[in-house]
Protein backbone atom coordinates (compact mmCIF):
# COMPACT_ATOMS: atom_id res chain seq x y z
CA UNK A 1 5.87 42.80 -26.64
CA UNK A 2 4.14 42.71 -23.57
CA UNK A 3 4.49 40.35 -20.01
CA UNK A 4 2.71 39.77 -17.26
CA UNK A 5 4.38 39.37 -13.69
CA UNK A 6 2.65 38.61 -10.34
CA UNK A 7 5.24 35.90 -8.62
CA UNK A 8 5.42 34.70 -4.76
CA UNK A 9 8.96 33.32 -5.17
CA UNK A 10 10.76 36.75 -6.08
CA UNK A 11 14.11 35.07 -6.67
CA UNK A 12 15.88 36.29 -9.33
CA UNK A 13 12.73 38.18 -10.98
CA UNK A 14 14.10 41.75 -10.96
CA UNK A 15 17.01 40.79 -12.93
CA UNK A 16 14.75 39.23 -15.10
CA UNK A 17 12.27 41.81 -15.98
CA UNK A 18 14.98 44.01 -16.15
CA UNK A 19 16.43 42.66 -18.90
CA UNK A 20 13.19 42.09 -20.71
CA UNK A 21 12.95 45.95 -19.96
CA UNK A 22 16.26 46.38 -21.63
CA UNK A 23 15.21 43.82 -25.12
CA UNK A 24 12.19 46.80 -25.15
CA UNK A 25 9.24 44.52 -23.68
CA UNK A 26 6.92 46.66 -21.41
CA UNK A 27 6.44 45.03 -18.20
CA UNK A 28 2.66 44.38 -16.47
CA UNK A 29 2.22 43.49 -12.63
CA UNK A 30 -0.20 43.07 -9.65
CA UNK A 31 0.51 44.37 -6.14
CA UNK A 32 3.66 43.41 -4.79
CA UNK A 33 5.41 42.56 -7.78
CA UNK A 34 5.03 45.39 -8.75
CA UNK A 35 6.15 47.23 -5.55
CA UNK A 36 9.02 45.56 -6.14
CA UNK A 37 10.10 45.86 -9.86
CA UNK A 38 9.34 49.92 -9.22
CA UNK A 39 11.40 50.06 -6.16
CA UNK A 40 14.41 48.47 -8.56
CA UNK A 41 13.74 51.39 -10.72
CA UNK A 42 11.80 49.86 -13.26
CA UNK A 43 8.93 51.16 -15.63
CA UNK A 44 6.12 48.78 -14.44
CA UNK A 45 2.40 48.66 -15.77
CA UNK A 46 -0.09 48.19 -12.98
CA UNK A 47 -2.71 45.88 -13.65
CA UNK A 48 -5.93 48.08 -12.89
CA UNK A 49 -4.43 50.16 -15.76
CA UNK A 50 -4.99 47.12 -18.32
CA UNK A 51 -8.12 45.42 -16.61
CA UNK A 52 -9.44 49.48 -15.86
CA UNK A 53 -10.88 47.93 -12.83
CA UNK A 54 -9.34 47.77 -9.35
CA UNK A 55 -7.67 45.12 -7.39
CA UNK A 56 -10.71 44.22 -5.04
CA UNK A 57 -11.41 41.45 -2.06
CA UNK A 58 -8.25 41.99 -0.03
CA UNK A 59 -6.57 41.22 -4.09
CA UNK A 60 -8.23 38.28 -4.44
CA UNK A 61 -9.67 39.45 -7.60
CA UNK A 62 -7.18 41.44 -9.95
CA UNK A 63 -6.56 39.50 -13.06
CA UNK A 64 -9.45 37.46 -13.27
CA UNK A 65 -10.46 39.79 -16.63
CA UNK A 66 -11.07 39.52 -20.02
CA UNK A 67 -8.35 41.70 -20.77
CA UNK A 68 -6.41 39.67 -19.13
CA UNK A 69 -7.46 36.39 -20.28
CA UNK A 70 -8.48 37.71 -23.59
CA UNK A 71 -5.01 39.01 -24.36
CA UNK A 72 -3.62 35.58 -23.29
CA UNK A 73 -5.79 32.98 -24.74
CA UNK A 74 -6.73 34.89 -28.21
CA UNK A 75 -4.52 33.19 -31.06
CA UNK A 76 -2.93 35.61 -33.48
CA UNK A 77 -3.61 33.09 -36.29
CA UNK A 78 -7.27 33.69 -37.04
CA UNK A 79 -8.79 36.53 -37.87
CA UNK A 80 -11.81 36.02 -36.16
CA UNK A 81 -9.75 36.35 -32.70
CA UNK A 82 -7.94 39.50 -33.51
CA UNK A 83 -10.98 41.45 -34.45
CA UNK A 84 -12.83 40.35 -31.37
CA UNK A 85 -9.75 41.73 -29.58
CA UNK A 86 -9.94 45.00 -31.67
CA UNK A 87 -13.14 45.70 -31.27
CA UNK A 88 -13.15 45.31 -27.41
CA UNK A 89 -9.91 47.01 -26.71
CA UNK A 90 -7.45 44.26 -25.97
CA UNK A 91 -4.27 43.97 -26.51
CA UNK A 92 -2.12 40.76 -26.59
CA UNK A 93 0.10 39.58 -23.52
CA UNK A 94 2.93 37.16 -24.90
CA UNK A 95 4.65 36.57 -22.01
CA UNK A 96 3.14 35.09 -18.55
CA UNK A 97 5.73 35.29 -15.59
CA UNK A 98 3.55 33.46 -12.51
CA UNK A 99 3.88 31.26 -9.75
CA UNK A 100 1.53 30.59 -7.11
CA UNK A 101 0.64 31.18 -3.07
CA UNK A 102 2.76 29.43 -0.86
CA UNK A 103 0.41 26.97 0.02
CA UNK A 104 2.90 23.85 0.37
CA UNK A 105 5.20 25.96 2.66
CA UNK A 106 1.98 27.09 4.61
CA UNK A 107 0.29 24.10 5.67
CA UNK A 108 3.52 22.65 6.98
CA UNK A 109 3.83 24.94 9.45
CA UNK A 110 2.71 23.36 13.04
CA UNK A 111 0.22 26.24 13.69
CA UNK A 112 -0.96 26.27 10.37
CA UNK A 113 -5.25 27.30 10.44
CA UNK A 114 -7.66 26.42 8.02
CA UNK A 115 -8.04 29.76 7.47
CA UNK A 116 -4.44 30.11 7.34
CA UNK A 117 -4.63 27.65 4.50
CA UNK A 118 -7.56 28.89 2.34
CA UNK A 119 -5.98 32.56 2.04
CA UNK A 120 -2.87 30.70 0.55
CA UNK A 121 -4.81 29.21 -2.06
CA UNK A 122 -4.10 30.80 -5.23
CA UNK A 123 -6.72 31.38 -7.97
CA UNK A 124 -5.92 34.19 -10.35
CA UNK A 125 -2.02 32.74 -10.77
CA UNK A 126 -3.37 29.35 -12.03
CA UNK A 127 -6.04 30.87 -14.05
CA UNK A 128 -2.97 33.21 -16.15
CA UNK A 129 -0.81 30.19 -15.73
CA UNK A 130 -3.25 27.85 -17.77
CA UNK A 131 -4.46 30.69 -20.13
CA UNK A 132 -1.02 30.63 -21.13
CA UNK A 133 0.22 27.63 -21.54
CA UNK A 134 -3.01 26.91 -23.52
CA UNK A 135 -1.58 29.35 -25.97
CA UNK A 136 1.73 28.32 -25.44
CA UNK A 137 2.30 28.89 -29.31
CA UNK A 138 2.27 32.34 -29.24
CA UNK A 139 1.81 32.95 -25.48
CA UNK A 140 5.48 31.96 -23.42
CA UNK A 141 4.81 31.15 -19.61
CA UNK A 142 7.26 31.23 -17.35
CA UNK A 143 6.73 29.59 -13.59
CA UNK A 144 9.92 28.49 -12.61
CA UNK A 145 13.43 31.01 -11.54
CA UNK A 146 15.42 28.43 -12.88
CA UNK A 147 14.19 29.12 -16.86
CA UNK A 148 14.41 32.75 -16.87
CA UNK A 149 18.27 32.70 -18.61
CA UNK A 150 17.14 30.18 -21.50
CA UNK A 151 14.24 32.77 -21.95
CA UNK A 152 16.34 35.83 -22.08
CA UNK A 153 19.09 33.98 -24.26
CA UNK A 154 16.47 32.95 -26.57
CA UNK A 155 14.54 36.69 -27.08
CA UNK A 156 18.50 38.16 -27.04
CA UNK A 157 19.52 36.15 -30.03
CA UNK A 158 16.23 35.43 -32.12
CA UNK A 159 14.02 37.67 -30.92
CA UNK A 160 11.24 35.59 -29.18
CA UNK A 161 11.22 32.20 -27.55
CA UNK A 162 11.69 29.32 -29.87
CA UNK A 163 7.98 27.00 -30.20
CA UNK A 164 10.17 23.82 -28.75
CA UNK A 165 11.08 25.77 -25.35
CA UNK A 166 7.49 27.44 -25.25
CA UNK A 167 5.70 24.03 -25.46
CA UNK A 168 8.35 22.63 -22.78
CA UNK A 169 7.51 25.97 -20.86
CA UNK A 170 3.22 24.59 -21.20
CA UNK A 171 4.08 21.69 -19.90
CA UNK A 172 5.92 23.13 -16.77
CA UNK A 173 3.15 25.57 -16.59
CA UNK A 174 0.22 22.41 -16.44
CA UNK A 175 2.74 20.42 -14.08
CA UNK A 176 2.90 23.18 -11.46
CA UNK A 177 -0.53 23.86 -11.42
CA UNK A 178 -1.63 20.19 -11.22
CA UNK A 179 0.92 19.72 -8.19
CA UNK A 180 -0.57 22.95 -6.64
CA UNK A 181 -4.14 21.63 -7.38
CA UNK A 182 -3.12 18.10 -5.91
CA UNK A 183 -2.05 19.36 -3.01
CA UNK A 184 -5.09 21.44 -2.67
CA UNK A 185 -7.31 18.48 -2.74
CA UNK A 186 -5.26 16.43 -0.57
CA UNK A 187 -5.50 18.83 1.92
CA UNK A 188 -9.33 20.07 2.12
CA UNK A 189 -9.83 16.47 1.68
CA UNK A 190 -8.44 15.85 4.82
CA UNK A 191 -10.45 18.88 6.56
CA UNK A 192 -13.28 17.79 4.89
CA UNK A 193 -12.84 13.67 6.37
CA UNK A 194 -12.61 12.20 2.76
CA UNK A 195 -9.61 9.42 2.05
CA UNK A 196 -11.07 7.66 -0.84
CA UNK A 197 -8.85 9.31 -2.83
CA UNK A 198 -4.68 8.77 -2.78
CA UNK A 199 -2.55 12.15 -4.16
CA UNK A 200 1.12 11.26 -4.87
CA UNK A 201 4.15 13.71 -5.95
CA UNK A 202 7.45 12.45 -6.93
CA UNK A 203 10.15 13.55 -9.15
CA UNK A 204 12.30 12.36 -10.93
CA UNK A 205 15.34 11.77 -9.15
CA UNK A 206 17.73 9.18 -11.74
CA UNK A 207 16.50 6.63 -14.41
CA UNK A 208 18.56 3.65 -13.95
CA UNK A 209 20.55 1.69 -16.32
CA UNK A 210 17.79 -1.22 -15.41
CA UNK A 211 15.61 -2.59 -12.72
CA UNK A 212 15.87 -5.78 -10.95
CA UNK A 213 17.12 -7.29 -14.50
CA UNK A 214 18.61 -5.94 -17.63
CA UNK A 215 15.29 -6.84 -19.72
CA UNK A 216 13.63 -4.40 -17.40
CA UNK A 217 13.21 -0.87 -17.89
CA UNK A 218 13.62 1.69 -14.17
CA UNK A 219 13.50 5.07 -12.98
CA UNK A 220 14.24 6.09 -9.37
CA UNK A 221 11.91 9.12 -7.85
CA UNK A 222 12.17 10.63 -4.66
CA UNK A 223 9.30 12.24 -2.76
CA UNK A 224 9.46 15.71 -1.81
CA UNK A 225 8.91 15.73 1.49
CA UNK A 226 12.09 15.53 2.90
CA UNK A 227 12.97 12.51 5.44
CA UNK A 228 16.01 11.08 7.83
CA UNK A 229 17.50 7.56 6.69
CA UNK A 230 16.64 8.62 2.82
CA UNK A 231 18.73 7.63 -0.05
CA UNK A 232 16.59 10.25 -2.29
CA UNK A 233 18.82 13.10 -0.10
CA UNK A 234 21.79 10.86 0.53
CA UNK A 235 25.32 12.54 -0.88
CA UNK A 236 27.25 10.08 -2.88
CA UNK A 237 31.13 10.60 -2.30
CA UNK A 238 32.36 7.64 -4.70
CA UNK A 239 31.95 5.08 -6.87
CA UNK A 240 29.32 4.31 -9.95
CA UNK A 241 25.57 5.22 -10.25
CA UNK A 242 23.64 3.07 -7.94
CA UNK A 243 21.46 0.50 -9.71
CA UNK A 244 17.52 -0.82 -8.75
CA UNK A 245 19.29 -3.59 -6.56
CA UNK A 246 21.46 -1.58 -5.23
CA UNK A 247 18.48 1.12 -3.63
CA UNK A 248 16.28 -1.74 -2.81
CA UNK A 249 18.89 -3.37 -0.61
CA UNK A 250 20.44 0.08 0.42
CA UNK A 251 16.77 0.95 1.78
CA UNK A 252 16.42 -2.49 3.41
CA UNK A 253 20.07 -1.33 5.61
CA UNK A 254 18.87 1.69 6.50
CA UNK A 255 16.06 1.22 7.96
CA UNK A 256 17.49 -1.54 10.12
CA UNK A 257 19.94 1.04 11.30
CA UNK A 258 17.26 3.34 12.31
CA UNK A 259 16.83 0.87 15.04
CA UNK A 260 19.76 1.92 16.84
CA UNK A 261 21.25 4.65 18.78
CA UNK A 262 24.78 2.66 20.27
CA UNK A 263 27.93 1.95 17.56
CA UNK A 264 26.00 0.12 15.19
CA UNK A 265 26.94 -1.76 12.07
CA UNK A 266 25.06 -4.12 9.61
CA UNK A 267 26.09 -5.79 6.68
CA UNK A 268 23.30 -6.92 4.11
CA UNK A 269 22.32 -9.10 0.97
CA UNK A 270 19.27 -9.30 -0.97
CA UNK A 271 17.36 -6.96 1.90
CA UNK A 272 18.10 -8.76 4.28
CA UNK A 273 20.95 -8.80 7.09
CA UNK A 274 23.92 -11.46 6.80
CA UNK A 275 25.80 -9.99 9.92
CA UNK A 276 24.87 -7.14 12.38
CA UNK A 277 26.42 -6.04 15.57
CA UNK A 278 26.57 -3.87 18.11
CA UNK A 279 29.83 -2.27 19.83
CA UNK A 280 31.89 0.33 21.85
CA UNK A 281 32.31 2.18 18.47
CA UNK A 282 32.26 2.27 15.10
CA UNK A 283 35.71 -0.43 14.23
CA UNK A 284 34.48 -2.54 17.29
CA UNK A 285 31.04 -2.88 15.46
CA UNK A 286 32.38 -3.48 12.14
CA UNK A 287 34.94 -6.18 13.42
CA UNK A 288 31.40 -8.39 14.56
CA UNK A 289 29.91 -7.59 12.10
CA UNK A 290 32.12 -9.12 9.11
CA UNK A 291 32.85 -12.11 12.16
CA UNK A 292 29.23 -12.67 11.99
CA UNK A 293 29.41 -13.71 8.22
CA UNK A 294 32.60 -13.89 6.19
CA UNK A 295 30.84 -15.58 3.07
CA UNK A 296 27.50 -14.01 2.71
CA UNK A 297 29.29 -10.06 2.79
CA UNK A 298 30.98 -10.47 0.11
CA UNK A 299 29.70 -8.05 -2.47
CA UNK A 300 27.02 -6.76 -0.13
CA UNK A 301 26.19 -3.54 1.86
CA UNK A 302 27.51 -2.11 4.88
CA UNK A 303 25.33 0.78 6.96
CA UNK A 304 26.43 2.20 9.86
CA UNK A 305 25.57 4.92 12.16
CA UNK A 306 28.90 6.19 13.27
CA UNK A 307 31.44 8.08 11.19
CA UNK A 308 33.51 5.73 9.42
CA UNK A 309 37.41 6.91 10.61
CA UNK A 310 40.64 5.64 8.44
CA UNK A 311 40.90 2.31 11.34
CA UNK A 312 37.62 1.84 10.06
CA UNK A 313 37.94 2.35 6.39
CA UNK A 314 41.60 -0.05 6.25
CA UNK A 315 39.23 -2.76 7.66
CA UNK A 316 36.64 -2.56 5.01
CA UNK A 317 38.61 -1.80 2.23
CA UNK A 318 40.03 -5.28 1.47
CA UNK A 319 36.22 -6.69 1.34
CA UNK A 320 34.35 -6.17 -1.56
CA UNK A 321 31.66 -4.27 -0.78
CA UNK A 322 28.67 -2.72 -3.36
CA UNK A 323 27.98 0.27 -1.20
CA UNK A 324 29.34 1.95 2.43
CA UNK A 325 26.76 4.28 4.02
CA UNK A 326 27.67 6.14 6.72
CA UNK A 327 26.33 9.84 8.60
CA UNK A 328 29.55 11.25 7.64
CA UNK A 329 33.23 9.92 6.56
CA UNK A 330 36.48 11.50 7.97
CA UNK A 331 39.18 13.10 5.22
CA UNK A 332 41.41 9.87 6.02
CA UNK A 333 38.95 7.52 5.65
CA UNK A 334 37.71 8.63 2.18
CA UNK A 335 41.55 8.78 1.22
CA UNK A 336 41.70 5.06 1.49
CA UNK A 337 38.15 4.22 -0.07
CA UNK A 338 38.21 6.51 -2.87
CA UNK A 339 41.20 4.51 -4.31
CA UNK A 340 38.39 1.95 -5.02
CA UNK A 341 36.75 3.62 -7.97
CA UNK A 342 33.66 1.11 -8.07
CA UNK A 343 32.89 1.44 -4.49
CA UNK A 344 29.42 3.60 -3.54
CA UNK A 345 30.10 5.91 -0.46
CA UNK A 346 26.88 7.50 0.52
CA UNK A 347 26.56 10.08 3.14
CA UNK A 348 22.84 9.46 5.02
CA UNK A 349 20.92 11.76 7.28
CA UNK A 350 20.69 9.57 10.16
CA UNK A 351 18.97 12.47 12.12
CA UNK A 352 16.02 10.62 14.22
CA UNK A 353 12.24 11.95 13.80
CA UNK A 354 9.14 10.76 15.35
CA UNK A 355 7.32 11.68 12.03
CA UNK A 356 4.77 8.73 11.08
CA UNK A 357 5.82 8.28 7.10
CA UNK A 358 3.54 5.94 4.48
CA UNK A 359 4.82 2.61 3.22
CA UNK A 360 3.93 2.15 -0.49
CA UNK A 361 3.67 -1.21 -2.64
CA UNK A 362 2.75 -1.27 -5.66
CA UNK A 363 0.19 -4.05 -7.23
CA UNK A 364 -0.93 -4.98 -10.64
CA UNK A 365 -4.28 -2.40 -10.64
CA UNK A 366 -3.47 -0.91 -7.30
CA UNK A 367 -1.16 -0.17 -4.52
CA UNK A 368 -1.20 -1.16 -0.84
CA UNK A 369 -0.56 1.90 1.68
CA UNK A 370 0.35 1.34 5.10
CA UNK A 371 2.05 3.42 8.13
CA UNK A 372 5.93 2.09 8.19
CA UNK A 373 6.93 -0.15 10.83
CA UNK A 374 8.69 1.92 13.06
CA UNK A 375 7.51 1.43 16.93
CA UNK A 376 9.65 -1.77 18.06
CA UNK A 377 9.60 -2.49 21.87
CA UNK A 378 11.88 -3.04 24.56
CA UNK A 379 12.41 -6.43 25.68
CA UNK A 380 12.15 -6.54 28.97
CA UNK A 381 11.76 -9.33 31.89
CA UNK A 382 8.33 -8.50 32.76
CA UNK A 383 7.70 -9.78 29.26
CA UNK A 384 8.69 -13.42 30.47
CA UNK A 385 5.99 -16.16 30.56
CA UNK A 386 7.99 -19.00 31.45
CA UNK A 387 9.01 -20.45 34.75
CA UNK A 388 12.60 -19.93 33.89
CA UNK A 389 13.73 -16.01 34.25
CA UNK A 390 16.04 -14.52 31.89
CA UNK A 391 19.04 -13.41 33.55
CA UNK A 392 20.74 -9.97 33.03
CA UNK A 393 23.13 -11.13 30.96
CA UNK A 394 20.82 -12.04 28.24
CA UNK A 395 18.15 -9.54 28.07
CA UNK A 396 20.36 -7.35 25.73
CA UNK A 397 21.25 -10.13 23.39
CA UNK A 398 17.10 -10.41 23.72
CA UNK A 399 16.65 -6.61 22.69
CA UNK A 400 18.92 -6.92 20.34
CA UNK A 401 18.04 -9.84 18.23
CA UNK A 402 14.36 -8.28 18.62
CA UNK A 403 15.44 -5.37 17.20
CA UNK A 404 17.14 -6.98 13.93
CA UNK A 405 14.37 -9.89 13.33
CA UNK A 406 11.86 -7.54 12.41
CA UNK A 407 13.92 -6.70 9.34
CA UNK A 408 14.52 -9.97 8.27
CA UNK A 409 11.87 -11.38 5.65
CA UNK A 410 9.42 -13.66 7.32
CA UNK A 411 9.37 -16.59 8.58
CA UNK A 412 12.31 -14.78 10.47
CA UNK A 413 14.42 -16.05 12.89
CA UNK A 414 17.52 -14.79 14.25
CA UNK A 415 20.34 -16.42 16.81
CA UNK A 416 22.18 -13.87 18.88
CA UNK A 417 25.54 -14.19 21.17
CA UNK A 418 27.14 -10.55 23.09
CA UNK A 419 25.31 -8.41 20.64
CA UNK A 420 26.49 -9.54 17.50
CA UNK A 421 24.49 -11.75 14.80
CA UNK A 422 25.54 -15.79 14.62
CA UNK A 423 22.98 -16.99 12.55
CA UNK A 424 19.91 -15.71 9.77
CA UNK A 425 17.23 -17.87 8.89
CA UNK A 426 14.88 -15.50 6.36
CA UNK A 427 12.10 -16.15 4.11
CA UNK A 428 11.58 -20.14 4.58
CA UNK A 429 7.89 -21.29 4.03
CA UNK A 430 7.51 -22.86 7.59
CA UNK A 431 9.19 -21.31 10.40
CA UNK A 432 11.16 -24.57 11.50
CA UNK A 433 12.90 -24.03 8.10
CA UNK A 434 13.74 -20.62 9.47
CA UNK A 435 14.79 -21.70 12.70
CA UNK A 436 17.01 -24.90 10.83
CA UNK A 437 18.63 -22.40 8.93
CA UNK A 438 19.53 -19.92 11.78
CA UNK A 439 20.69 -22.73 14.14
CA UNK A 440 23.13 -24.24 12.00
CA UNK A 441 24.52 -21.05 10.95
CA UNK A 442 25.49 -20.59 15.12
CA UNK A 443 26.46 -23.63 15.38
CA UNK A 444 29.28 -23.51 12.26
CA UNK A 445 30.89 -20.84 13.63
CA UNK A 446 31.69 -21.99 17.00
CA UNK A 447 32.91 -25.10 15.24
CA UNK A 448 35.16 -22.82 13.43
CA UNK A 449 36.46 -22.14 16.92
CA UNK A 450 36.65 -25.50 17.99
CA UNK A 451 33.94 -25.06 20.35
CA UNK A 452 30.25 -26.29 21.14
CA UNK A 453 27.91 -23.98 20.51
CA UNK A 454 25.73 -25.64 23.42
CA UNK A 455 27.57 -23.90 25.75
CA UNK A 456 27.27 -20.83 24.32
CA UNK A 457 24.34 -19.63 26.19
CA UNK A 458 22.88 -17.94 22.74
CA UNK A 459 19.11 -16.37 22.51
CA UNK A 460 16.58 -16.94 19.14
CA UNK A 461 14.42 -14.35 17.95
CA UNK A 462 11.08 -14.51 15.92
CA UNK A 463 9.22 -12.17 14.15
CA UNK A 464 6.19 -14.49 14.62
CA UNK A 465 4.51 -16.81 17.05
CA UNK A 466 5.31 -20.34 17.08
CA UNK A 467 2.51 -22.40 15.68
CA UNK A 468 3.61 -25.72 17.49
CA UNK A 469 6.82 -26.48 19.88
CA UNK A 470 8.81 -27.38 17.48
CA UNK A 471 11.40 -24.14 17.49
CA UNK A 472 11.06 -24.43 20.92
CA UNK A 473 12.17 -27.99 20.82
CA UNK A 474 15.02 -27.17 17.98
CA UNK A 475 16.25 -24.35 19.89
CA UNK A 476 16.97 -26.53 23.46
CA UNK A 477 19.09 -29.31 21.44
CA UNK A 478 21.52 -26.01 20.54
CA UNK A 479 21.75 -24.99 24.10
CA UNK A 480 19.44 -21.87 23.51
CA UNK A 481 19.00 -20.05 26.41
CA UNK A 482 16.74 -17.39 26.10
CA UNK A 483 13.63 -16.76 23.46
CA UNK A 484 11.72 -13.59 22.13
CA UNK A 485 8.54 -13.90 20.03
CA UNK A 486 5.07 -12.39 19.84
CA UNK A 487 3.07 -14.86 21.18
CA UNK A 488 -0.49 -15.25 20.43
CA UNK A 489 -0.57 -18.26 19.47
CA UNK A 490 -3.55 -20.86 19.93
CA UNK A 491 -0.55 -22.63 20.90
CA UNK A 492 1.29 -21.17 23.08
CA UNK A 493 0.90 -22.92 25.86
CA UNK A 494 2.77 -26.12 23.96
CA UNK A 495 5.50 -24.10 23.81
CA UNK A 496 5.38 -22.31 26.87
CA UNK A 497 5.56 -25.99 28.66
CA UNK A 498 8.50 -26.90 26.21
CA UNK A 499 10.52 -24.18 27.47
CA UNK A 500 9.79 -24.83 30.72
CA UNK A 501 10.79 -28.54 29.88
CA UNK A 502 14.20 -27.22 28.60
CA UNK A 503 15.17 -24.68 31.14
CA UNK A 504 14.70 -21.92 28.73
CA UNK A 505 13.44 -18.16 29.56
CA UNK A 506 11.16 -17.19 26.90
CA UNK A 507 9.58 -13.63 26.53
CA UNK A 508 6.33 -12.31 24.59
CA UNK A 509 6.02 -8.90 23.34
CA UNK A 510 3.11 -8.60 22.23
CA UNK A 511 3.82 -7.06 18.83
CA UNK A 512 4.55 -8.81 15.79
CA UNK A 513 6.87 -7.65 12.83
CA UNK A 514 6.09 -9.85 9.62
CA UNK A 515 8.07 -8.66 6.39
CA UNK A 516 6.82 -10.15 3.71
C-alpha cells in the first residue's frame, strides 16, 4: 500500500506517516514534505522517483503526471484499467494525504501583492485531491489533521479504510477544494473589477431545535472570518442552547452596544430596545436600564459592555431574563447566575474594529447585500436649525437617543431624559404612531412618580424626517425640549417653524438610519 503526501499545514503529519510507516505502507512526497518526514527519520519516496521526471518551474509542476494521476484515478475493478496501468508502468496510489497553499492566510495579510497571491495558488494539490476523491472507493484522501486517527484506527484494526469513511473523506476532499476554488475566484475577481458574482462560506456552527416557530426547520452558521460583537465566537458560560429567536434578538443587542464606549446597558425584546441607559458603571447602567421598562424586560435580553460584577449579577438575577451578554463575568458574579440553570450567559468580544463588514438578507430568489450600518454621528449644536439653541444640558440626552433610534425598527422614535430610555415607539406605519407610542410611554412613568412629565425637559429622536409638523406639534404638548432627526424633508420648513413656535431646539444630521 502506497500514499502520497505533499501538505502545507504540517500539523500532526509526521506522526501520521509514521505510523502508516509502521502498518508497512511506503510513503511518497514532494519537496518539503518530504524534507520533513526524512529529517523525522523516515523512509520517504521522492516524487521524481515515481513521475521519473523532475520537480520543475520553481515546483510548480511535480505531480501533475500520469503516474501520478494514473495510479490515483485507475479503478482496480476493471480489467481494462489495470492493464493500461501494466503496460505503462504504473503502480496504484491508495492513499492521498494533501492540502493546499495558504492562499486564505496570504491574501489577508495588509501587504499582501498580487503576485504574492498568484504564487499561493495551488494547482497540483487540488488536481491529487480531486483524482482521489473521484476514486474515493479504492483511493482514501485525506485533507484535514483532524481525520488522521479515524484513518489509522481504521487500517490498525481492518486493514484499510472502511468505504463509509472514504466516501465521507471525498466529500471533505470536494468541499476543501471548492472553498479553495471560491476563494480563488472571489479574489481575482476583485483584481480583475468583476462583482456580478457573490461567493459565500459558512459553516455549520449549531442546527437549532427550530426557527422562528416550531413548524419551522433552522440551522445557525457562522462565517469564517472572524469579527468583534459576534455571537458565532461568543463563549456560552450557562444555561440551554440558544434558539433562532434567541440569536436574532441577541444580534439586534449587540450591535446597539457597539454604539458605545461609556458603562452601557440595554435591555431588548423582539430586536428591538425596551430600556437602554447610560451610567458611571456597569450597576449604575443596569439600575436605568430595568427603570426604563419594568414590564417589557421581562423575559428579554440584557447586553452590556462592562464586566458584569456580583452587585451587578444580585440585581439581575431576580428578573427573568432569556440571555446576559457581557465582555467578561467576574467568579462572583457567575456564582450567583449559574444557580439559574435556564439562564444564557454569553461572553462577547466587544473589541472595536473599523473593518467595513456585509449585511446579508435573504429573499425568495435572491438576497440583498449591503455595507452594515455602522458610521452614526455626533450630535452636535452646529447641527441646530431652529431659532431656539439647545443648551448643554441636553445635547447628550440628544447623542444619546441618536445613538439608540437607529436600532429601533422604523418608523422609530425614541424619548430620552439624563441618558436613560423613557419611552420606544418602533415599527408603527406612520411616524405619528411612533411618536404616540413613545410619548405616552414618558409620560406613564413620571406619573408613576407623581410628576408631570412637561417639566421634564425630555428630547425625541427619529430615525427619519418628519413628513408634516405633526411630531413636532405632539412633541411640544409633552414639554419636549430638544429634537434630533435627519431632515430632508420637502417639509421641513413646517416643522422647522413649529419648533420655533414651541420653543423647541431641533437638530439635523444629515444621515438617516431606517431599519426596516
Amino acid at each position: 500500500m502506497r500514499a502520497l503526501f505533499s501538505v502545507s499545514d504540517k500539523t500532526g503529519v509526521v506522526e501520521f506517516a509514521g505510523q502508516l510507516v509502521s502498518l508497512g505502507w511506503e510513503i511518497i512526497a514532494t519537496g518539503g514534505t518530504m524534507k520533513l518526514l526524512q529529517e523525522a527519520g523516515l523512509k520517504v519516496i521522492n516524487i521524481s522517483e515515481i513521475t521519473g521526471f523532475p520537480e520543475i518551474c520553481d515546483g510548480r509542476v511535480k505531480t501533475l503526471h500520469p503516474k501520478v494521476h494514473g495510479a490515483l484515478l485507475g479503478r482496480r475493478d476493471l480489467e481494462s484499467h489495470r492493464k493500461e496501468l501494466k503496460d505503462n508502468g504504473i503502480e496504484y496510489i491508495d492513499m492521498v494525504c494533501v492540502n493546499l497553499y495558504p492562499f486564505r492566510q496570504t491574501i489577508a495579510r495588509p501587504d499582501v501583492t498580487m503576485e504574492d497571491a498568484i504564487e499561493n495558488i495551488d494547482i497540483g494539490g487540488p488536481s491529487m485531491l480531486r483524482s482521489a476523491a473521484k476514486n474515493w472507493k479504492d483511493v482514501t484522501v485525506v485533507c484535514r489533521p483532524e481525520d488522521y486517527q479515524t484513518v489509522i484506527d481504521e487500517i490498525r484494526t481492518t486493514g484499510n479504510t472502511t468505504p463509509e469513511t472514504r466516501l465521507r473523506l471525498s466529500a471533505e476532499a470536494y468541499t476543501h477544494t471548492a472553498e479553495y476554488d471560491m476563494m480563488i475566484a472571489a479574489y481575482m475577481r476583485g483584481q480583475a473589477g468583476l462583482n456580478e458574482k457573490l461567493f459565500l462560506e459558512y459553516d455549520l456552527k449549531q442546527s437549532l431545535r427550530y426557527g422562528e416557530n416550531p413548524h419551522q426547520q433552522a440551522k445557525f452558521y457562522a462565517s469564517l472570518d472572524k469579527v468583534p460583537f459576534s455571537l458565532a465566537t461568543a463563549e456560552q458560560l450557562n444555561g440551554k442552547e440558544l434558539s433562532y429567536n434567541n440569536i436574532q434578538d441577541a444580534n439586534a443587542a449587540l450591535n446597539i452596544v457597539r454604539e458605545f464606549d461609556v458603562p452601557f446597558c440595554v435591555g431588548l425584546k423582539h430586536m428591538n430596545p425596551c430600556g437602554a441607559a447610560i451610567g458611571t458603571d456597569v450597576v449604575d447602567a443596569w439600575k436605568k436600564t430595568y427603570e426604563a421598562d419594568k414590564v417589557s424586560i421581562f423575559g428579554g435580553i440584557v447586553a452590556t459592555n462592562r464586566e458584569i460584577n456580583k452587585e451587578a449579577a444580585e440585581l439581575m438575577k431576580p428578573i427573568f431574563l432569556e440571555i446576559i451578554m457581557a465582555p467578561s463575568f467576574t467568579p462572583e458574579a457567575l456564582e450567583v447566575l449559574c444557580t439559574k440553570k435556564n439562564l444564557r450567559l454569553l461572553k462577547v468580544d466587544m473589541s472595536k474594529d473599523n473593518a467595513m463588514h456585509r449585511q446579508y438578507v435573504s429573499m425568495n430568489g435572491g438576497m440583498l447585500v449591503q455595507d452594515q450600518d455602522l458610521v452614526t454621528k455626533t450630535v452636535v449644536p452646529e447641527m441646530c436649525v431652529t431659532e431656539t439653541k439647545p443648551d448643554a444640558s441636553v445635547m447628550s440626552d440628544l447623542d444619546f437617543a441618536w445613538h439608540i433610534v437607529k436600532h429601533v425598527k422604523s418608523n422609530a422614535i425614541v424619548v430620552v431624559k439624563d441618558g436613560m430610555t423613557l419611552g420606544v415607539g418602533a415599527g408603527q406605519m406612520n411616524r405619528i404612531g411612533s411618536a404616540e407610542i413613545a410619548l405616552k410611554e414618558a409620560e406613564a412613568a413620571y406619573k408613576a412618580k407623581g410628576e408631570d412629565v412637561r417639566n421634564a425637559g425630555l428630547v425625541l429622536a427619529s430615525d427619519g424626517f418628519f413628513p408634516f409638523d405633526d411630531c413636532v406639534t405632539l412633541a411640544a404638548e409633552y414639554g419636549v425640549k430638544a429634537i434630533v432627526q435627519p431632515g430632508g424633508s420637502i417639509r421641513d420648513n413646517d416643522s422647522i417653524a413649529k419648533a420655533n413656535e414651541a420653543g423647541i431646539a431641533m437638530l439635523f444630521t444629515g444621515m438617516r438610519h431606517f431599519k426596516h
